[in-house]
C-alpha atoms as a PDB file:
ATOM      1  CA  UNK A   1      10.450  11.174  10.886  1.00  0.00           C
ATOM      2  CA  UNK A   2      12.194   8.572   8.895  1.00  0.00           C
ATOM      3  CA  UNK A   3      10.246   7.866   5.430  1.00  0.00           C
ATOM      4  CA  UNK A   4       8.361   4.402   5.219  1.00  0.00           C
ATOM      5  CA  UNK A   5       4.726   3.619   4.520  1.00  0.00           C
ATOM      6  CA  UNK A   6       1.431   4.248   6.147  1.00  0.00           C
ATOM      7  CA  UNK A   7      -0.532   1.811   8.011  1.00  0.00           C
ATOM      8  CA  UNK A   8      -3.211   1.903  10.316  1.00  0.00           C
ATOM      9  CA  UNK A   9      -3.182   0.249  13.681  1.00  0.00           C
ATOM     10  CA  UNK A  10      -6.181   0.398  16.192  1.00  0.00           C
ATOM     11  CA  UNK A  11      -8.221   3.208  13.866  1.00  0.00           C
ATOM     12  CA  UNK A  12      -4.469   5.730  14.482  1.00  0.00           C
ATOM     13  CA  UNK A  13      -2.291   6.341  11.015  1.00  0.00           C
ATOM     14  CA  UNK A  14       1.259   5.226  11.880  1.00  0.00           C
ATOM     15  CA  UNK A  15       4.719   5.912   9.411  1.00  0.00           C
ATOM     16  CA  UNK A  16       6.466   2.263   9.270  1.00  0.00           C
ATOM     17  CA  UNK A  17      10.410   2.921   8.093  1.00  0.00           C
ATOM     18  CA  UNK A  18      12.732   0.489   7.403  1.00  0.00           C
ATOM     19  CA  UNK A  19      14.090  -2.026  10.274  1.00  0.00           C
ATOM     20  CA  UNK A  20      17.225  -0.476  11.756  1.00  0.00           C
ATOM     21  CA  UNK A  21      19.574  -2.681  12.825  1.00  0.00           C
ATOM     22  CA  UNK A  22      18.813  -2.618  16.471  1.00  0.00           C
ATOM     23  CA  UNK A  23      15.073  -4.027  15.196  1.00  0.00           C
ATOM     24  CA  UNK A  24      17.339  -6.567  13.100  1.00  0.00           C
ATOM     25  CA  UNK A  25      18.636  -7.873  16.112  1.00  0.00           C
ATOM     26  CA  UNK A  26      15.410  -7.965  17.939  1.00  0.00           C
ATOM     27  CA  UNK A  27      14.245 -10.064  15.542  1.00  0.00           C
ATOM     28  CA  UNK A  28      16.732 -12.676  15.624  1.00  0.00           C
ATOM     29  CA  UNK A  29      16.949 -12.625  18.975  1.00  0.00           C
ATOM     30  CA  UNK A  30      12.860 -13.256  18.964  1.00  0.00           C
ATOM     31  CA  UNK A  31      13.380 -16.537  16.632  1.00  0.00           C
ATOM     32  CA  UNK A  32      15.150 -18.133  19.383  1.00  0.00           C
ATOM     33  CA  UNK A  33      12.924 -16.912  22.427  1.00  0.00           C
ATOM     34  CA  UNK A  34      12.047 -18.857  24.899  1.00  0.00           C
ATOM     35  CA  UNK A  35       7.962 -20.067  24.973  1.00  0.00           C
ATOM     36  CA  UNK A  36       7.870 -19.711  20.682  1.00  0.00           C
ATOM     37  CA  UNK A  37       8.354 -23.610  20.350  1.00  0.00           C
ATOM     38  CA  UNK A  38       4.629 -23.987  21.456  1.00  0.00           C
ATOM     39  CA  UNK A  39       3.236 -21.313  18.926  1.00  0.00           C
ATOM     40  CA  UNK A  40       1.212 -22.686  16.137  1.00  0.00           C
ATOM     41  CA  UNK A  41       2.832 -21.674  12.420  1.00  0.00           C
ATOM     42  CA  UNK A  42      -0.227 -19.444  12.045  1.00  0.00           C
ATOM     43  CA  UNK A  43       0.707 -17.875  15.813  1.00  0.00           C
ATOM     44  CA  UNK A  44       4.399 -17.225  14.744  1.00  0.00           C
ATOM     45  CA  UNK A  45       3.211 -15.542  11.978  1.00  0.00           C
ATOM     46  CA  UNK A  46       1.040 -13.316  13.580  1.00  0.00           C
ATOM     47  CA  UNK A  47       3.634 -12.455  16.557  1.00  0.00           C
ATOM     48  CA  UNK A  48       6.235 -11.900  13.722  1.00  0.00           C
ATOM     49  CA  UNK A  49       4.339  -9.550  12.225  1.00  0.00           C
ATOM     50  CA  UNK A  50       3.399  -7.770  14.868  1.00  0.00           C
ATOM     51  CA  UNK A  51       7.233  -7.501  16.411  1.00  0.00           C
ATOM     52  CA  UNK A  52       8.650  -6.903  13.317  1.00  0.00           C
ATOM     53  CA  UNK A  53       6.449  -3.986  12.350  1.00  0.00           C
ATOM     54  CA  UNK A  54       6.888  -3.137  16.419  1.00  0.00           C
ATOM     55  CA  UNK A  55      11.063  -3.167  15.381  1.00  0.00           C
ATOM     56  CA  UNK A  56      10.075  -0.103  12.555  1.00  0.00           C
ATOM     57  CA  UNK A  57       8.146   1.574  14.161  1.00  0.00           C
ATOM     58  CA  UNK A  58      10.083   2.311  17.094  1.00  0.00           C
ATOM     59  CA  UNK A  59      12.712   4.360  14.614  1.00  0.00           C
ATOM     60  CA  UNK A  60       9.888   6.839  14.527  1.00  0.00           C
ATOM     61  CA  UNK A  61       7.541   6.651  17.686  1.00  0.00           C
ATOM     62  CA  UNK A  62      10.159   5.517  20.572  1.00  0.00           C
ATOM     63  CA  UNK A  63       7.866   5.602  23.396  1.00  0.00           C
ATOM     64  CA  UNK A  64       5.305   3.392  21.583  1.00  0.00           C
ATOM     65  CA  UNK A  65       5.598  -0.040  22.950  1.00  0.00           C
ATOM     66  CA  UNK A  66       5.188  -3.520  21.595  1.00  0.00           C
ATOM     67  CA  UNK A  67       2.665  -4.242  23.934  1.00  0.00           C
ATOM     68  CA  UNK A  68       0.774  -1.466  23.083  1.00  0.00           C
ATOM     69  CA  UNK A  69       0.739  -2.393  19.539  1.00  0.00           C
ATOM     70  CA  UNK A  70      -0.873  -6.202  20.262  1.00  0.00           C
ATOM     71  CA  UNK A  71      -3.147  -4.626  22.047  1.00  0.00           C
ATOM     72  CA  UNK A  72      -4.537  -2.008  19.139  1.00  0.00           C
ATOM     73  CA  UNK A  73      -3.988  -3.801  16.300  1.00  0.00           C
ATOM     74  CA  UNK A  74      -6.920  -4.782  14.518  1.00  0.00           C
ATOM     75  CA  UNK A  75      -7.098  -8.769  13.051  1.00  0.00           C
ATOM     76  CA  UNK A  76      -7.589  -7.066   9.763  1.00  0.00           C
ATOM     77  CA  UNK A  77      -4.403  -4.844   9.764  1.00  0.00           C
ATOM     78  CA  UNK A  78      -2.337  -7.594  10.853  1.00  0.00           C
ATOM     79  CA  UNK A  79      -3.177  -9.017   7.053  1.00  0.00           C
ATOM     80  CA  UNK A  80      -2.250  -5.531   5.627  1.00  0.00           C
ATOM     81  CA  UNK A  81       0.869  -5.688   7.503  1.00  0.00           C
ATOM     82  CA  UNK A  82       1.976  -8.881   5.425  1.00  0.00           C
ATOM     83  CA  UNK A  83       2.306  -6.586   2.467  1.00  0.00           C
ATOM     84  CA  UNK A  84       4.543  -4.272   4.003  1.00  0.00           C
ATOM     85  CA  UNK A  85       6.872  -6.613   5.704  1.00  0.00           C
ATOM     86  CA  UNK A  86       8.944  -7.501   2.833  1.00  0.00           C
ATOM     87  CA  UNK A  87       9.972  -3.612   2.546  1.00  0.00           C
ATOM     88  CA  UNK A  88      10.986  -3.277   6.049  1.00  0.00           C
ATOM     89  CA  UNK A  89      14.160  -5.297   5.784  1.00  0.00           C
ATOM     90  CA  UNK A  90      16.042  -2.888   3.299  1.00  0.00           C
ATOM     91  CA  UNK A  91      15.399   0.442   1.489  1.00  0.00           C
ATOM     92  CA  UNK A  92      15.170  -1.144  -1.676  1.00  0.00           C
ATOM     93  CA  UNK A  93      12.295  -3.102  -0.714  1.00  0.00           C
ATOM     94  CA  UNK A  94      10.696  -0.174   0.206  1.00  0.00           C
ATOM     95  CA  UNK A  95      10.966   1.711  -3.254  1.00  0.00           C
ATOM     96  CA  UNK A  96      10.109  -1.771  -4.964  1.00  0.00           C
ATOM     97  CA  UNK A  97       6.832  -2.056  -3.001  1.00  0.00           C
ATOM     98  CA  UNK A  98       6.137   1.621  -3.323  1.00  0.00           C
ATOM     99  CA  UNK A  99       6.922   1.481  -7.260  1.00  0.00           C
ATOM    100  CA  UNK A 100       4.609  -1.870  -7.343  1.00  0.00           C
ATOM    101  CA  UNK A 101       2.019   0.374  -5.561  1.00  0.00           C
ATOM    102  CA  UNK A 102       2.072   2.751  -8.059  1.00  0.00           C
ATOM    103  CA  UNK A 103       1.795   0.741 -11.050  1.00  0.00           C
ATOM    104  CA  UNK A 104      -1.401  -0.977  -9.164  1.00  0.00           C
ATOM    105  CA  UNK A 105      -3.056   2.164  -8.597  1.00  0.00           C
ATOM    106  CA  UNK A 106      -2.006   3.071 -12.020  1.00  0.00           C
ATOM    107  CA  UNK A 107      -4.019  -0.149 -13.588  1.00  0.00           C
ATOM    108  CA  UNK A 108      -6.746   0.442 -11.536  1.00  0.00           C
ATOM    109  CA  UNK A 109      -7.073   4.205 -12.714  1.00  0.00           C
ATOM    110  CA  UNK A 110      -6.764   3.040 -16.088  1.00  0.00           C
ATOM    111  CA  UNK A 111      -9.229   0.680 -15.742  1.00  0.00           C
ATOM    112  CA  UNK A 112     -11.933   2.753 -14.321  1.00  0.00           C
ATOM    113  CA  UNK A 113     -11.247   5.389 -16.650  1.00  0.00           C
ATOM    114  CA  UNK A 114     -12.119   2.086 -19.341  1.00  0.00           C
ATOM    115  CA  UNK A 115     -15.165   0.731 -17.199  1.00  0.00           C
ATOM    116  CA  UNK A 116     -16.640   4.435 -17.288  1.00  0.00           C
ATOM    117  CA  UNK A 117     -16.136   5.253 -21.328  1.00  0.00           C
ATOM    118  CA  UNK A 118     -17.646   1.985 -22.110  1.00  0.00           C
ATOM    119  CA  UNK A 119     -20.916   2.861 -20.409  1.00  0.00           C
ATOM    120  CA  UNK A 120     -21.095   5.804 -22.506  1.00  0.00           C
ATOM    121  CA  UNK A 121     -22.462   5.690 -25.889  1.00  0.00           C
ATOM    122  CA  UNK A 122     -19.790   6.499 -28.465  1.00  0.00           C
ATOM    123  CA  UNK A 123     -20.146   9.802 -29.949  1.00  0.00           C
ATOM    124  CA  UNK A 124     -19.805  10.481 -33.635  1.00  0.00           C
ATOM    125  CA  UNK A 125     -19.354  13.617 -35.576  1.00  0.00           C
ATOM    126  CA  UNK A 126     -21.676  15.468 -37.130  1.00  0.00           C
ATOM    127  CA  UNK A 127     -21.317  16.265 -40.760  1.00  0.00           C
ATOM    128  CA  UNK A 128     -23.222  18.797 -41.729  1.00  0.00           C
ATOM    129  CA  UNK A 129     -23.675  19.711 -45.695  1.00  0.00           C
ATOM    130  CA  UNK A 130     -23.926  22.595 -47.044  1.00  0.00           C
ATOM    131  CA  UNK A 131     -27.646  24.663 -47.726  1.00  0.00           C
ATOM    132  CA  UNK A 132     -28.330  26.380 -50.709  1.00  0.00           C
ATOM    133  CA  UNK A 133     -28.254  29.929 -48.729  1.00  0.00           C
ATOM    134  CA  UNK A 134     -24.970  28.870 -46.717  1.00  0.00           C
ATOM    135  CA  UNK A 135     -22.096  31.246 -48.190  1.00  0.00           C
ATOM    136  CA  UNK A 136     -19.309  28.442 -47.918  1.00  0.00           C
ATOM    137  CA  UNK A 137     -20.979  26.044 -49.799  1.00  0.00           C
ATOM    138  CA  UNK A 138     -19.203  26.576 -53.044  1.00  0.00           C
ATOM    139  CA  UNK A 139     -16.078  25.801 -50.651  1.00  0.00           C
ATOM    140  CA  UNK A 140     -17.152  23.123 -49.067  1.00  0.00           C
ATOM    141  CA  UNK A 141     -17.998  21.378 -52.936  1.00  0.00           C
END
């Protein structure tokens, strides 16, 4: 299984790697296929992100097909697909978008942790002085 990120098409968790080059060339050959003239811009979009993530995924589930993917795919995983896109063209987009995941998790984790101490009174120490029968009291003078 070739590394990539995890997204979720029809309610099953799928691996999406980089494009290969064979999912390159699918692509460009999809730019200039025949019936896309009549797609709206919206349409395109939606059809490129499909094929596209179709491309990557192929590199680690060969026998799914592209079909098969339109036909799962939720309307609401087609918009989490957007954010992924970017890091299938090239490795480095994949450790950008995994190190910009990171530092968002990290800001939200450190903003919780914020959110819950300032719902909690602020604790202050307790001094306590020294009694007249408490043996360190010279020492604490």
């Amino acid at each position: 299984m070739i590394d990539g990120f995890e997204v979720e098409i029809g309610g099953e968790k799928y691996i999406v790697p980089p494009l290969g080059m064979a999912g390159l060339k699918t692509l460009a050959a999809m730019q200039n296929a025949p019936g896309t003239e009549n797609l709206s811009a919206k349409e395109q979009l939606v059809e490129t992100a499909i094929t596209t993530t179709h491309a990557a995924l192929v590199r680690n589930y060969p026998d799914l097909q592209l079909e098969d993917v339109k036909e799962r795919i939720h309307a609401w995983e087609i918009l989490a697909l957007y954010e992924v896109l970017p890091a299938l063209y090239s490795k480095g987009g994949l450790e950008r978008l995994r190190e910009a995941r990171k530092a968002k998790e990290a800001a939200e984790a450190a903003e919780t942790a914020q959110a819950g101490q300032a719902g909690q009174p602020q604790q202050t120490e307790k001094v306590e002085q020294a009694g007249p029968d408490d043996p360190d009291r010279d020492a604490a003078a």
